[in-house]
C-alpha atoms as a PDB file:
ATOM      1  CA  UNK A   1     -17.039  31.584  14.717  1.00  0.00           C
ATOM      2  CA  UNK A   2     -14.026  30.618  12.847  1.00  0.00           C
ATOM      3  CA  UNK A   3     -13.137  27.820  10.988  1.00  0.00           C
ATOM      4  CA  UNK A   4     -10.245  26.542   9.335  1.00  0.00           C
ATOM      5  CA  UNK A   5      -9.082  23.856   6.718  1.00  0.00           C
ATOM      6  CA  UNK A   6      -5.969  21.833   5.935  1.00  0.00           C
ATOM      7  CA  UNK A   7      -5.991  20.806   2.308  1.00  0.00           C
ATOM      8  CA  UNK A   8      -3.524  18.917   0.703  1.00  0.00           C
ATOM      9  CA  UNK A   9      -1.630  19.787  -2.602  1.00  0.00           C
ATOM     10  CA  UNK A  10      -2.997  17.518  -5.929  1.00  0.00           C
ATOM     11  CA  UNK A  11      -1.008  16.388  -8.856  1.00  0.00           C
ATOM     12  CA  UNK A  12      -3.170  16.142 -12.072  1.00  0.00           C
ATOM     13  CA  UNK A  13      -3.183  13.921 -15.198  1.00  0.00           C
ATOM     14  CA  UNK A  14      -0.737  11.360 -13.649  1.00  0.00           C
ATOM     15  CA  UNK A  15       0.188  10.206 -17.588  1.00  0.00           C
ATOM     16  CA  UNK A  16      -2.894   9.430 -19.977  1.00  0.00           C
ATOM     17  CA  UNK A  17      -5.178  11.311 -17.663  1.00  0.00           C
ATOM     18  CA  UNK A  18      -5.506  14.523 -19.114  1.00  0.00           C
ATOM     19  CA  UNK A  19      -8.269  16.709 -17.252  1.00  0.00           C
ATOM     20  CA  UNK A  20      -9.657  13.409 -15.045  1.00  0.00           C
ATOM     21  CA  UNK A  21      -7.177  11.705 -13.176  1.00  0.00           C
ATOM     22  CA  UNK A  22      -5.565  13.351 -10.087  1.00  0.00           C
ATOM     23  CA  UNK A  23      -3.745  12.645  -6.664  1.00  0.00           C
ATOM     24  CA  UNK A  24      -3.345  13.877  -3.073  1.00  0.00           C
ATOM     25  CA  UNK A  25      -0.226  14.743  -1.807  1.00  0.00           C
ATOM     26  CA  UNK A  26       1.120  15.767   1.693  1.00  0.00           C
ATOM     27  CA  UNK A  27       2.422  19.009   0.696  1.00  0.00           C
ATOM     28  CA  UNK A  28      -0.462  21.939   2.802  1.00  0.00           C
ATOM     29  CA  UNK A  29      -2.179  25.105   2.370  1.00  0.00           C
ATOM     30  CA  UNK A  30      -4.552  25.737   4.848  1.00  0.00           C
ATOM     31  CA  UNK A  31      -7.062  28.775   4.894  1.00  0.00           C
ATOM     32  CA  UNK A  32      -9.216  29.931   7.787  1.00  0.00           C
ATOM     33  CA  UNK A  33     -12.575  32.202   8.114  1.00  0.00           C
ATOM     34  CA  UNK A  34     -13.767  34.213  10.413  1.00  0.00           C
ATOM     35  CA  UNK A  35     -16.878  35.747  10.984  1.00  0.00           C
ATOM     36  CA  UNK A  36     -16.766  38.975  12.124  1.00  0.00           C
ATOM     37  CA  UNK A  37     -18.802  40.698  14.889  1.00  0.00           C
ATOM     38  CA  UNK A  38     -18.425  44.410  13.599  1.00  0.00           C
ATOM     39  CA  UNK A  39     -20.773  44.932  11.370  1.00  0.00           C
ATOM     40  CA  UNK A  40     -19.504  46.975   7.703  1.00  0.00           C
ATOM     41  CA  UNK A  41     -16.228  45.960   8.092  1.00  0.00           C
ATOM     42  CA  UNK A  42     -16.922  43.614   5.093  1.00  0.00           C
ATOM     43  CA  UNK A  43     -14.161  40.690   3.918  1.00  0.00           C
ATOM     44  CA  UNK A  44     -10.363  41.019   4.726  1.00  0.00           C
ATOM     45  CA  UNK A  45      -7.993  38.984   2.877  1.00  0.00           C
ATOM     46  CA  UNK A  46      -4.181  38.233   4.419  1.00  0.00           C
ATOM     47  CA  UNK A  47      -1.935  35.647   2.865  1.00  0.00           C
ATOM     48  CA  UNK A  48       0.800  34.232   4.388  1.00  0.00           C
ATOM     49  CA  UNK A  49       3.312  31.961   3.064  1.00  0.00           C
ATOM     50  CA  UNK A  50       5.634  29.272   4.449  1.00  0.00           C
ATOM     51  CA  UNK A  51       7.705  28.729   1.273  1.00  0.00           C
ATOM     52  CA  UNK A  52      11.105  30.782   1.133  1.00  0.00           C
ATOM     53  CA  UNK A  53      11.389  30.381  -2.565  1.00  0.00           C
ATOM     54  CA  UNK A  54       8.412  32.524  -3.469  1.00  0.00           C
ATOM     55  CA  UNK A  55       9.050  34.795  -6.271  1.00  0.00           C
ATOM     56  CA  UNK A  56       7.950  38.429  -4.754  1.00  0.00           C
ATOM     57  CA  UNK A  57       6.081  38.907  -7.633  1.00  0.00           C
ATOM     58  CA  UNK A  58       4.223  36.206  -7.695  1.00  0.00           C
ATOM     59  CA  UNK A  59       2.993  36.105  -4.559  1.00  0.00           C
ATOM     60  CA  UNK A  60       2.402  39.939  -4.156  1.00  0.00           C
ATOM     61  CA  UNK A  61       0.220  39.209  -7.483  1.00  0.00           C
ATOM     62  CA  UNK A  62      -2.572  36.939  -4.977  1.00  0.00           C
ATOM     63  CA  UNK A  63      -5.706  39.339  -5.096  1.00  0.00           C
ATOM     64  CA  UNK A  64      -6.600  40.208  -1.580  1.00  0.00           C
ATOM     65  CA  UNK A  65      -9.917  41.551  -2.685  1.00  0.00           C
ATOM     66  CA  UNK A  66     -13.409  39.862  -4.368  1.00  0.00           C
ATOM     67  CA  UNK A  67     -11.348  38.417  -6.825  1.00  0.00           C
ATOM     68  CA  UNK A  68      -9.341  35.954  -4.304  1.00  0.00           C
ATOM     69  CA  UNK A  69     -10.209  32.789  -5.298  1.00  0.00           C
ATOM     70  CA  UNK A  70     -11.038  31.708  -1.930  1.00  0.00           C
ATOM     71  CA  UNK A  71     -13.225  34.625  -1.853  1.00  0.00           C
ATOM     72  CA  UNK A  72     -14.907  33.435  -5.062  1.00  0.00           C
ATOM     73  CA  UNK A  73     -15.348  30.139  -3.655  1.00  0.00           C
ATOM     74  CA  UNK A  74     -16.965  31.673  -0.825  1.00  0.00           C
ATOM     75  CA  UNK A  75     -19.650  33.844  -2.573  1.00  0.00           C
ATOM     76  CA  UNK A  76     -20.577  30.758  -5.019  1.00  0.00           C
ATOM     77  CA  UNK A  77     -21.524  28.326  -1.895  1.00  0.00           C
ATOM     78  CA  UNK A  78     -23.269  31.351   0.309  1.00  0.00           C
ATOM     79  CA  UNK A  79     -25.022  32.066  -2.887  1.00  0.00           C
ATOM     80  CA  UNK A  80     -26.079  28.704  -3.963  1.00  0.00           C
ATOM     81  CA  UNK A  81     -28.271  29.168  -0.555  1.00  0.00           C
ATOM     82  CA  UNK A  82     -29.468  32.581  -1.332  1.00  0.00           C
ATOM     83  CA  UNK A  83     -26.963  34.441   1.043  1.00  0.00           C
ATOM     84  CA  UNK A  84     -24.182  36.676   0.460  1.00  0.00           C
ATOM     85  CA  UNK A  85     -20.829  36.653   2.700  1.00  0.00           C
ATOM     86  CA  UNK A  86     -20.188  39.772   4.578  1.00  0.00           C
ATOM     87  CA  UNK A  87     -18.142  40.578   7.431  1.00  0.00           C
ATOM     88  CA  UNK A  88     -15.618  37.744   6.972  1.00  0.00           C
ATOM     89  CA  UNK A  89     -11.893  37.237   7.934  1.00  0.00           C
ATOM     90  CA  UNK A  90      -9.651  35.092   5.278  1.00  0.00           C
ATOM     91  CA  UNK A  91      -6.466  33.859   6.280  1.00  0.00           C
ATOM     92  CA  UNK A  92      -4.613  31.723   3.702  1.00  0.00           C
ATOM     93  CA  UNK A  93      -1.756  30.138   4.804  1.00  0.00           C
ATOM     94  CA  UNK A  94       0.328  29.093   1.772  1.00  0.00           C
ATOM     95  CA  UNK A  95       3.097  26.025   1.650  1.00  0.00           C
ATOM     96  CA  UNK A  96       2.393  24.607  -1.674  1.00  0.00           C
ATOM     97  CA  UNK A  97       4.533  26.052  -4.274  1.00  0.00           C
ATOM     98  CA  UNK A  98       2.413  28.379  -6.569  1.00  0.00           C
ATOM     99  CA  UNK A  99       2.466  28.324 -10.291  1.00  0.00           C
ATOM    100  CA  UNK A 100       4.520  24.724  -9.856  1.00  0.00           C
ATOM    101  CA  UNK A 101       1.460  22.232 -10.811  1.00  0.00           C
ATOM    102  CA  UNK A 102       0.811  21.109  -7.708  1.00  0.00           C
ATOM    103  CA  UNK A 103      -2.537  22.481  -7.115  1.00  0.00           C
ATOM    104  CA  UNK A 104      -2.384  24.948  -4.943  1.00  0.00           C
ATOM    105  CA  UNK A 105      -5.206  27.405  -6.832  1.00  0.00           C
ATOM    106  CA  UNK A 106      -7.471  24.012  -6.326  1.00  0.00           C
ATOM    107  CA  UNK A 107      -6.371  24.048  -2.608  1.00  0.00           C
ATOM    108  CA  UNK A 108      -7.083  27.099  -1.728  1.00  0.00           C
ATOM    109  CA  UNK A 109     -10.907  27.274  -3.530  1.00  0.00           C
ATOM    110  CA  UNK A 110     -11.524  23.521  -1.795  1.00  0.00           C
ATOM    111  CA  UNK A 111     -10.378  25.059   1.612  1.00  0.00           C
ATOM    112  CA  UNK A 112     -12.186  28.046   0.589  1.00  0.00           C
ATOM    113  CA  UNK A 113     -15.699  26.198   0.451  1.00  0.00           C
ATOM    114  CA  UNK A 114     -15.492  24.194   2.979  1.00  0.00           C
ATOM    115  CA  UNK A 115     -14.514  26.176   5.396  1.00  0.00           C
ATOM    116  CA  UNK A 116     -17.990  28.851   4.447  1.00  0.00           C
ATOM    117  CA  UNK A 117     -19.742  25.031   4.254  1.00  0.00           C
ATOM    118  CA  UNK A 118     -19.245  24.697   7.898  1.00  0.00           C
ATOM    119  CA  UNK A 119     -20.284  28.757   8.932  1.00  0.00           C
ATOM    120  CA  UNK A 120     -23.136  27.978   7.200  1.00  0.00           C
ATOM    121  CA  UNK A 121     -23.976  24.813   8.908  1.00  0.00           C
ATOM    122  CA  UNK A 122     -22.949  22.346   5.968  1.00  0.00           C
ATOM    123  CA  UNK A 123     -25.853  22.888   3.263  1.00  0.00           C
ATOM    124  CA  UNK A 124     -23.534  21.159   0.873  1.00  0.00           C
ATOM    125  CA  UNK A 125     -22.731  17.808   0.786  1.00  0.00           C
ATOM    126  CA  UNK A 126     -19.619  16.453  -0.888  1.00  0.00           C
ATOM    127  CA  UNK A 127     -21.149  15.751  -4.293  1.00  0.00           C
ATOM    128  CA  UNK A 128     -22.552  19.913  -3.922  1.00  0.00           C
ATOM    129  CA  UNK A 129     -19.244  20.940  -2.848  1.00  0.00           C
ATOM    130  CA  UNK A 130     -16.824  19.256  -5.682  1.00  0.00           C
ATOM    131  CA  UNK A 131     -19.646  20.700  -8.518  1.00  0.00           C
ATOM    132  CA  UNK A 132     -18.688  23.798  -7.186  1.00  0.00           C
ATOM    133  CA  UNK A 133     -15.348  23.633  -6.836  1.00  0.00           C
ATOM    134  CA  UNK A 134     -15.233  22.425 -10.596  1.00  0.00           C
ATOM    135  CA  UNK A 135     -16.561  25.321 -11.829  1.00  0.00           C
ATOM    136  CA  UNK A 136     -14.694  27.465 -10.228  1.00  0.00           C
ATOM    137  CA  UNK A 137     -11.781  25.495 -11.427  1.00  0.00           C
ATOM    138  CA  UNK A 138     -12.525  24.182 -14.876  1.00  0.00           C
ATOM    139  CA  UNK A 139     -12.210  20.534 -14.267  1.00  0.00           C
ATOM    140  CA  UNK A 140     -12.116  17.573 -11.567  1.00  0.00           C
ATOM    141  CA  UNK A 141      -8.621  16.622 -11.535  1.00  0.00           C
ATOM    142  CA  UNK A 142      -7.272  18.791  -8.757  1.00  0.00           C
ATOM    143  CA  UNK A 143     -10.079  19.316  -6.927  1.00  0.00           C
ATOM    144  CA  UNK A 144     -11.559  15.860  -6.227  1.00  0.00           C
ATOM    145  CA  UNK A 145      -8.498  14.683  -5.060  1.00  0.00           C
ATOM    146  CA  UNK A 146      -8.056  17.942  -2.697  1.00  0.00           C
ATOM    147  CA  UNK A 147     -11.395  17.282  -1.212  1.00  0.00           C
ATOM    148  CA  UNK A 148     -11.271  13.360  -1.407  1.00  0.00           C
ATOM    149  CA  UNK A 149      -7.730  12.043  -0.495  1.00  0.00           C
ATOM    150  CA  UNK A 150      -5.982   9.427  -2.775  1.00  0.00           C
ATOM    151  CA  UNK A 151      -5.886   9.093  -6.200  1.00  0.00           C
ATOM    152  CA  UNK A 152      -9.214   9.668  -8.045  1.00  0.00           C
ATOM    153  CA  UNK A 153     -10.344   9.404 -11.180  1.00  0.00           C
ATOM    154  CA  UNK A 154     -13.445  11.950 -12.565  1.00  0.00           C
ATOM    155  CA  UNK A 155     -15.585  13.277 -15.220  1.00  0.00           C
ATOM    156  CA  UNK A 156     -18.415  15.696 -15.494  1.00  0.00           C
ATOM    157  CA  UNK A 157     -21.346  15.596 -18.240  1.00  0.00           C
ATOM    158  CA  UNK A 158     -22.436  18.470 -20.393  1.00  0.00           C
ATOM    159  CA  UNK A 159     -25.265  19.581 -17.518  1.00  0.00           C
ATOM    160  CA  UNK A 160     -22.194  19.614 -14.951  1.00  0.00           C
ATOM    161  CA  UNK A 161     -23.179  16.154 -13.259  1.00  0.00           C
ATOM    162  CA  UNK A 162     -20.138  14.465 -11.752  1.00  0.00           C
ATOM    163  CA  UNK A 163     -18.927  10.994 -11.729  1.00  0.00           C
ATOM    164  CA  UNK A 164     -15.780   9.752  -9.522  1.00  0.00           C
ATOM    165  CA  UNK A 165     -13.887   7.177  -7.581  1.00  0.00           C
ATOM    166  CA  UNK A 166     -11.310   6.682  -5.840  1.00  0.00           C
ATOM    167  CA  UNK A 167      -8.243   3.830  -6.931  1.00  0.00           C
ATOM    168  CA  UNK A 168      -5.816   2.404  -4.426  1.00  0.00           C
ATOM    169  CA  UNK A 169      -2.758   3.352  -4.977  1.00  0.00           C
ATOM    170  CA  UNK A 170       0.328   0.687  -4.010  1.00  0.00           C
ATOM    171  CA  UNK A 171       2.095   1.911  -0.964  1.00  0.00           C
ATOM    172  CA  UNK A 172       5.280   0.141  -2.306  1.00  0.00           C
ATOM    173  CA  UNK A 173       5.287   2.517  -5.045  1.00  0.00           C
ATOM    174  CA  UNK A 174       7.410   5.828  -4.742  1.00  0.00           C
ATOM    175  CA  UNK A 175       6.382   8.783  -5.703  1.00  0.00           C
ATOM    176  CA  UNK A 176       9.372  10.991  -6.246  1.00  0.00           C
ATOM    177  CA  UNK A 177       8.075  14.787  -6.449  1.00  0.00           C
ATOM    178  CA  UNK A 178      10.680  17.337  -7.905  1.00  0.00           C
ATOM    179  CA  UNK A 179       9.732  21.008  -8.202  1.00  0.00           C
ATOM    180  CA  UNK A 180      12.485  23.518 -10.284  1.00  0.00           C
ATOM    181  CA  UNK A 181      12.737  26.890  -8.513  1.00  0.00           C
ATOM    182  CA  UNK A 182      10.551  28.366 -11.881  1.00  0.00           C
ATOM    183  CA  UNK A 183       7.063  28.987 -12.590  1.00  0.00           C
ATOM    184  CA  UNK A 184       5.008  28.018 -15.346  1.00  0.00           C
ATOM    185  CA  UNK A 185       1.377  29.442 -15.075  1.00  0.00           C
ATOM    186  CA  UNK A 186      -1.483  27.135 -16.384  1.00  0.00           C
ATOM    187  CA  UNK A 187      -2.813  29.854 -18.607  1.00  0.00           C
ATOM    188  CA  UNK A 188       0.540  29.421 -20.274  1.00  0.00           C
ATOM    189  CA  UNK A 189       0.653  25.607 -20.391  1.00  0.00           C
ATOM    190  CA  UNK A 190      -2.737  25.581 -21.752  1.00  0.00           C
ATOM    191  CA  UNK A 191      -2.420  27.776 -24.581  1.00  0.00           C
ATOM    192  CA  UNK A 192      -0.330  25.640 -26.256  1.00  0.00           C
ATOM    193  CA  UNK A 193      -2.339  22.557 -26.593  1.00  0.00           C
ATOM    194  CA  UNK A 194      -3.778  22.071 -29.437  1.00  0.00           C
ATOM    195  CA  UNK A 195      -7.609  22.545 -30.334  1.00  0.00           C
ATOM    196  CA  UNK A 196      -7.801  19.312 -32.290  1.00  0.00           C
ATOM    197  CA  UNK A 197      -5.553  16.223 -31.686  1.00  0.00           C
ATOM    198  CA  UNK A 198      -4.623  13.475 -34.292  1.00  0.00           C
ATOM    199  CA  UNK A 199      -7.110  10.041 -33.872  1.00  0.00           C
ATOM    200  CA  UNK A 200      -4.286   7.953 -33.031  1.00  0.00           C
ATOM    201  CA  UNK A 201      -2.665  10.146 -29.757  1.00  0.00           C
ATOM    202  CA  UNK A 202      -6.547   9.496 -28.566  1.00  0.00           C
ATOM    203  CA  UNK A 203      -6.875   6.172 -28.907  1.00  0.00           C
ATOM    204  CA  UNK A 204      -3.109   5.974 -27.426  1.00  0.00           C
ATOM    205  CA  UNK A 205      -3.774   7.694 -24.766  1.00  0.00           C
ATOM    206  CA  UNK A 206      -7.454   6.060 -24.265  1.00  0.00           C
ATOM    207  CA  UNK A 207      -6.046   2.248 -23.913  1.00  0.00           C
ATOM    208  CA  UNK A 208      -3.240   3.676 -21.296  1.00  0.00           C
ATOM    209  CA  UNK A 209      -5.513   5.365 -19.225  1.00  0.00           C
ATOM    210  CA  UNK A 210      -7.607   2.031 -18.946  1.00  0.00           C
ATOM    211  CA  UNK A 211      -4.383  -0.161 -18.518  1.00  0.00           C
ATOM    212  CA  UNK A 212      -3.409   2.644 -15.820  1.00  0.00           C
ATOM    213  CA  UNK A 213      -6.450   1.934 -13.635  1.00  0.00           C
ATOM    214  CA  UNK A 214      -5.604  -2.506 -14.434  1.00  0.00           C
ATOM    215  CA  UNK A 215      -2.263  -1.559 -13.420  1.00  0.00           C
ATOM    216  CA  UNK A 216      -3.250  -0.235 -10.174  1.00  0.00           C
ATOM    217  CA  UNK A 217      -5.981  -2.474  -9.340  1.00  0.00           C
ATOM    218  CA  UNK A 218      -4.153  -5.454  -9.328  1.00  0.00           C
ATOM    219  CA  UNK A 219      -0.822  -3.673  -8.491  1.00  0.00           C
ATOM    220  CA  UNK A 220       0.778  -4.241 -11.703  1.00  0.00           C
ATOM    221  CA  UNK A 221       4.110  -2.651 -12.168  1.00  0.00           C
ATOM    222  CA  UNK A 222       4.931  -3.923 -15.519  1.00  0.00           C
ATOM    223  CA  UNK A 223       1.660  -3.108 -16.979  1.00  0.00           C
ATOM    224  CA  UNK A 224       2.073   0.589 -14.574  1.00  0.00           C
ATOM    225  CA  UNK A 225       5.227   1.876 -17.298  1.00  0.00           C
ATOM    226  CA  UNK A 226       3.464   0.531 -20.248  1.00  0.00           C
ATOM    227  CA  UNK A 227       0.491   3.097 -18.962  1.00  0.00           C
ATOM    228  CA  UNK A 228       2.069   6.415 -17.484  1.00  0.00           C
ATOM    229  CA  UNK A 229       2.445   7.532 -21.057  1.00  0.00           C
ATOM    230  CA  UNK A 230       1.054  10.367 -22.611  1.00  0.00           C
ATOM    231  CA  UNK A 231       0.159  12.245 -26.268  1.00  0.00           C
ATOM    232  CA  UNK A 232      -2.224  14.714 -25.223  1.00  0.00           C
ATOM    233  CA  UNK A 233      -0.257  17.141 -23.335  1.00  0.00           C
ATOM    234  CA  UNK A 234       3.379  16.443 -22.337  1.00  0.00           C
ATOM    235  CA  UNK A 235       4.890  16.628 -26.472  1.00  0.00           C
ATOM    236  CA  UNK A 236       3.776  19.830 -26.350  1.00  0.00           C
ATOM    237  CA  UNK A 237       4.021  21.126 -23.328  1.00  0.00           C
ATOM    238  CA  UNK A 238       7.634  19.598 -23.026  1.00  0.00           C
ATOM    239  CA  UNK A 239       9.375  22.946 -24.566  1.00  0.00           C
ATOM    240  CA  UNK A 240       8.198  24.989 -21.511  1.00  0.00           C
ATOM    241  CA  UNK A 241      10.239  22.870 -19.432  1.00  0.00           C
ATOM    242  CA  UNK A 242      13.841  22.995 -19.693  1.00  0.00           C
ATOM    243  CA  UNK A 243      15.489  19.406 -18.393  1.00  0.00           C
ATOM    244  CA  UNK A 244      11.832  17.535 -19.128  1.00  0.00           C
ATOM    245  CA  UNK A 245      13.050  15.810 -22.231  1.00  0.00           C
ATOM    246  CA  UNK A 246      15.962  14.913 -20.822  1.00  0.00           C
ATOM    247  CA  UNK A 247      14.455  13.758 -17.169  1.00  0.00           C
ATOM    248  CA  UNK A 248      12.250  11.229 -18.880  1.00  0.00           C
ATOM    249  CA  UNK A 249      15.417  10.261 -21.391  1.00  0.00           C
ATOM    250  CA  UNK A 250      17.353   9.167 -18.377  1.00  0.00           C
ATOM    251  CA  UNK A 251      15.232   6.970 -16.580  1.00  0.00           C
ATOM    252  CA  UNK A 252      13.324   5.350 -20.051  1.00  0.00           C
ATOM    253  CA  UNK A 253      14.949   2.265 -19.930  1.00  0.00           C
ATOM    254  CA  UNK A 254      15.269   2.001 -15.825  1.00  0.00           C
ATOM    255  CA  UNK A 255      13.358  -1.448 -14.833  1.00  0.00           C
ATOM    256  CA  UNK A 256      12.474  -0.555 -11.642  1.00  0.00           C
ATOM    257  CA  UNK A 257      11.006   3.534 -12.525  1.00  0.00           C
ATOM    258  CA  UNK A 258       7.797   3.153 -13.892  1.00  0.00           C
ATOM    259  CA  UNK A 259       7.065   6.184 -15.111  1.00  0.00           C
ATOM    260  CA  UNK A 260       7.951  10.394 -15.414  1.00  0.00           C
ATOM    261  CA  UNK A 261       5.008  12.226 -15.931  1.00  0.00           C
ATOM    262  CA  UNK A 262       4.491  16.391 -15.725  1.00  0.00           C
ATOM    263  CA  UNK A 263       2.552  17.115 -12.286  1.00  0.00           C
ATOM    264  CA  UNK A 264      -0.356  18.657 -13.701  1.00  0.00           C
ATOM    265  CA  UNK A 265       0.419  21.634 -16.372  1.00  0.00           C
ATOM    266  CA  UNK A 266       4.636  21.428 -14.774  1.00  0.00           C
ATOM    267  CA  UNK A 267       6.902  22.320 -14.250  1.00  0.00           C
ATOM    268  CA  UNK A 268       7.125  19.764 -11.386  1.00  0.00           C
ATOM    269  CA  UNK A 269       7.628  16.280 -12.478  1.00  0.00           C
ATOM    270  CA  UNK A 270       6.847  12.686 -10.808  1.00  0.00           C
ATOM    271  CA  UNK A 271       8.996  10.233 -10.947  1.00  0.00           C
ATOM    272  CA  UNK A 272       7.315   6.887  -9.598  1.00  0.00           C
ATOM    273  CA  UNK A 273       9.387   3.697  -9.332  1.00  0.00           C
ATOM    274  CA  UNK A 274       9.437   0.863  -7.634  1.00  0.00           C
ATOM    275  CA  UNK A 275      12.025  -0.939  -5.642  1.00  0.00           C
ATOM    276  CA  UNK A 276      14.347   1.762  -7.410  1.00  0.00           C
ATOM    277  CA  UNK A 277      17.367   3.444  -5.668  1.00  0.00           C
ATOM    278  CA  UNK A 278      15.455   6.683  -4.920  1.00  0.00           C
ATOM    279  CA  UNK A 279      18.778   8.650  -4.252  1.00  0.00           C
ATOM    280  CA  UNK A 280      19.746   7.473  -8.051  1.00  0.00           C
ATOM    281  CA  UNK A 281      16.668   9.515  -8.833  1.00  0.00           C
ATOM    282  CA  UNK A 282      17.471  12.521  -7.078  1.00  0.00           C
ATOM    283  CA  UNK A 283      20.706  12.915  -8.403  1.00  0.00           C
ATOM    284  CA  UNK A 284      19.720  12.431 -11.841  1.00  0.00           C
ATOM    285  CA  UNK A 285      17.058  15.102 -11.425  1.00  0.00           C
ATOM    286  CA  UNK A 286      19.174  17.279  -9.291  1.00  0.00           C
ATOM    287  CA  UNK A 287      22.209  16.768 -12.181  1.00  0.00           C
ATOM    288  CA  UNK A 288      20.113  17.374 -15.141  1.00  0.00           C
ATOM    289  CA  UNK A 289      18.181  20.049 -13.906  1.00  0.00           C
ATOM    290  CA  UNK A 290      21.411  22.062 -11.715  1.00  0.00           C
ATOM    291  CA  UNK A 291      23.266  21.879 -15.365  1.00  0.00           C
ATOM    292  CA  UNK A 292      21.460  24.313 -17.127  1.00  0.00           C
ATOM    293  CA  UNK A 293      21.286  26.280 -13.304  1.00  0.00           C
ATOM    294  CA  UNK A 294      17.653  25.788 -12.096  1.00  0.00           C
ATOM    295  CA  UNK A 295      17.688  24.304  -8.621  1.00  0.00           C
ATOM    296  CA  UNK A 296      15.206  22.071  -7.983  1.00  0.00           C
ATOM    297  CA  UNK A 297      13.655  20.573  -4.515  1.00  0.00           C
ATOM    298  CA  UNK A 298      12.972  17.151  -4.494  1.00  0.00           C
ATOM    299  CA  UNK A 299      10.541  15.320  -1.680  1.00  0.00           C
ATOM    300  CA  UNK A 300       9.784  11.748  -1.756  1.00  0.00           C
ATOM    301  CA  UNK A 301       6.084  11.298  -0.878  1.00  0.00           C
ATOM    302  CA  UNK A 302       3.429   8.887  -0.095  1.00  0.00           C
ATOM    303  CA  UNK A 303      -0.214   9.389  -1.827  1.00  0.00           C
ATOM    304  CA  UNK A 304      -2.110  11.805   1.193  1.00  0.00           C
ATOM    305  CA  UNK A 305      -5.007   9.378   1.553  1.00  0.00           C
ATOM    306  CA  UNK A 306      -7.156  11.952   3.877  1.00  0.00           C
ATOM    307  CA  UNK A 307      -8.197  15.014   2.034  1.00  0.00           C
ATOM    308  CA  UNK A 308      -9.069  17.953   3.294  1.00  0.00           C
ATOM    309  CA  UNK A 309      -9.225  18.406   6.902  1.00  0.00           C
ATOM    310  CA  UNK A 310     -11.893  20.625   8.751  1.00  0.00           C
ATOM    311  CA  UNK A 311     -11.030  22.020  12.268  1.00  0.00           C
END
């Protein structure tokens, strides 16, 4: 039997939502399993990739053994029902950009379970599945919107219970994706966050993050740029990426851009606007960015409202 999945690429934190608020995008890796029929010829690993950027290193550095993430996500759901995987062919076909903070480690552990979910007859259900995706992750903000479609918003208690939903987002809207030809691993981007934050950057970010979830409830774009601001994570992560501070410079006082926010840990960067000349945004990126010689592609996207796809 063999099964595969299409999962979209995710773009985490959107803003004020540091570690809970995510969104789908149609940017795919998809990853397919295969049972075997000779027995002891245990788990092969290939990986593939559709991108032409792809540092060597980087994508020679994807495990092909027990410690593929896909492979991890495997083991966790076959042993959640007292099974071990054995005899299994993984095929992960990459075309989200790796180490670029669009989600494509939560991708490929999403695709990952749900593609052993269905070999196994679907034990999980979705609740199972995103608990286990979280752990093997860290946190919800990738992976619910990976498995989910849309933008989502989620939080897990201490015992690892999950809570999430799913906000509309305004189809007027653009979303304005733009990826520099660099990588920035989240290991990195992590390590330089603080362990305590200052009372006031909480509370800051606390009443944006509610305004955020106003703003797109009753499709506010005013009250959207007062909320896609952030204290948490983008001051300091902002010296890792070369062009950020100057990105969200240019387009500060723009009426009709609502917002720049990091995608995720960066370097990639959203720039979402409404009724706003999106070539003006392009070039801006592309000039700011192309003067201190990092190329950057920029895609203008709509919110992947599907999920993951089993077939």
């Amino acid at each position: 039997m063999k099964v595969s999945v299409k999962v979209p690429a995710s773009s985490a934190n959107i803003g004020p939502g540091f570690d809970c608020l995510g969104m789908a995008l149609p940017i795919y890796n998809t990853i397919t399993i295969e049972e075997t029929v000779l027995p002891g010829t245990g788990i092969e690993i290939n990986v593939m990739s559709e991108e032409e950027s792809i540092d060597d290193m980087v994508f020679d550095s994807i495990p092909r053994d027990e410690n593929n993430l896909v492979y991890k996500a495997v083991e966790m759901l076959y042993n959640s029902i007292g099974q071990e995987p054995s005899e299994l062919k993984i095929n992960i076909q990459t075309g989200i950009p790796i180490t670029r903070g669009l989600g494509s480690s939560s991708s490929i552990v999403v695709g990952g379970l749900l593609a052993a979910n269905k070999l196994l007859g679907n034990p999980a259900d979705e609740t199972a599945l995103l608990a286990i995706a979280t752990e093997v992750e860290g946190h919800p903000d990738n992976v619910a919107p990976a498995i989910l479609g849309g933008v989502v918003l989620a939080t897990q208690e201490e015992d690892g219970t999950l809570s999430y939903c799913k906000l509309d987002w305004p189809e007027e809207w653009d979303i304005t994706v733009c990826i520099p030809d660099f990588e920035l691993s989240t290991e990195i981007a992590r390590s330089i966050l603080p362990k305590e934050v200052p009372m006031q950057d909480a509370i800051f970010n606390a009443k944006r993050l509610a305004m955020l979830v106003h703003a797109l409830n009753v499709k506010d774009a005013k009250l959207m740029k007062v909320a896609l601001k952030d204290k948490l994570h983008q001051p300091y992560r902002e010296k890792l990426v070369p062009g950020m501070k100057e990105i969200m410079e240019a387009f500060k006082h723009e009426d009709g851009v609502l917002g720049c926010v990091l995608s995720g840990a960066g370097p990639s960067m959203l720039i979402i606007s409404y009724k706003y000349d999106l070539d003006k945004v392009k070039s801006t990126v592309k000039d700011i960015w192309e003067a201190q010689n990092i190329k950057v592609d920029i895609r203008t996207l709509k919110v992947e409202e599907q999920g993951a796809v089993v077939f």
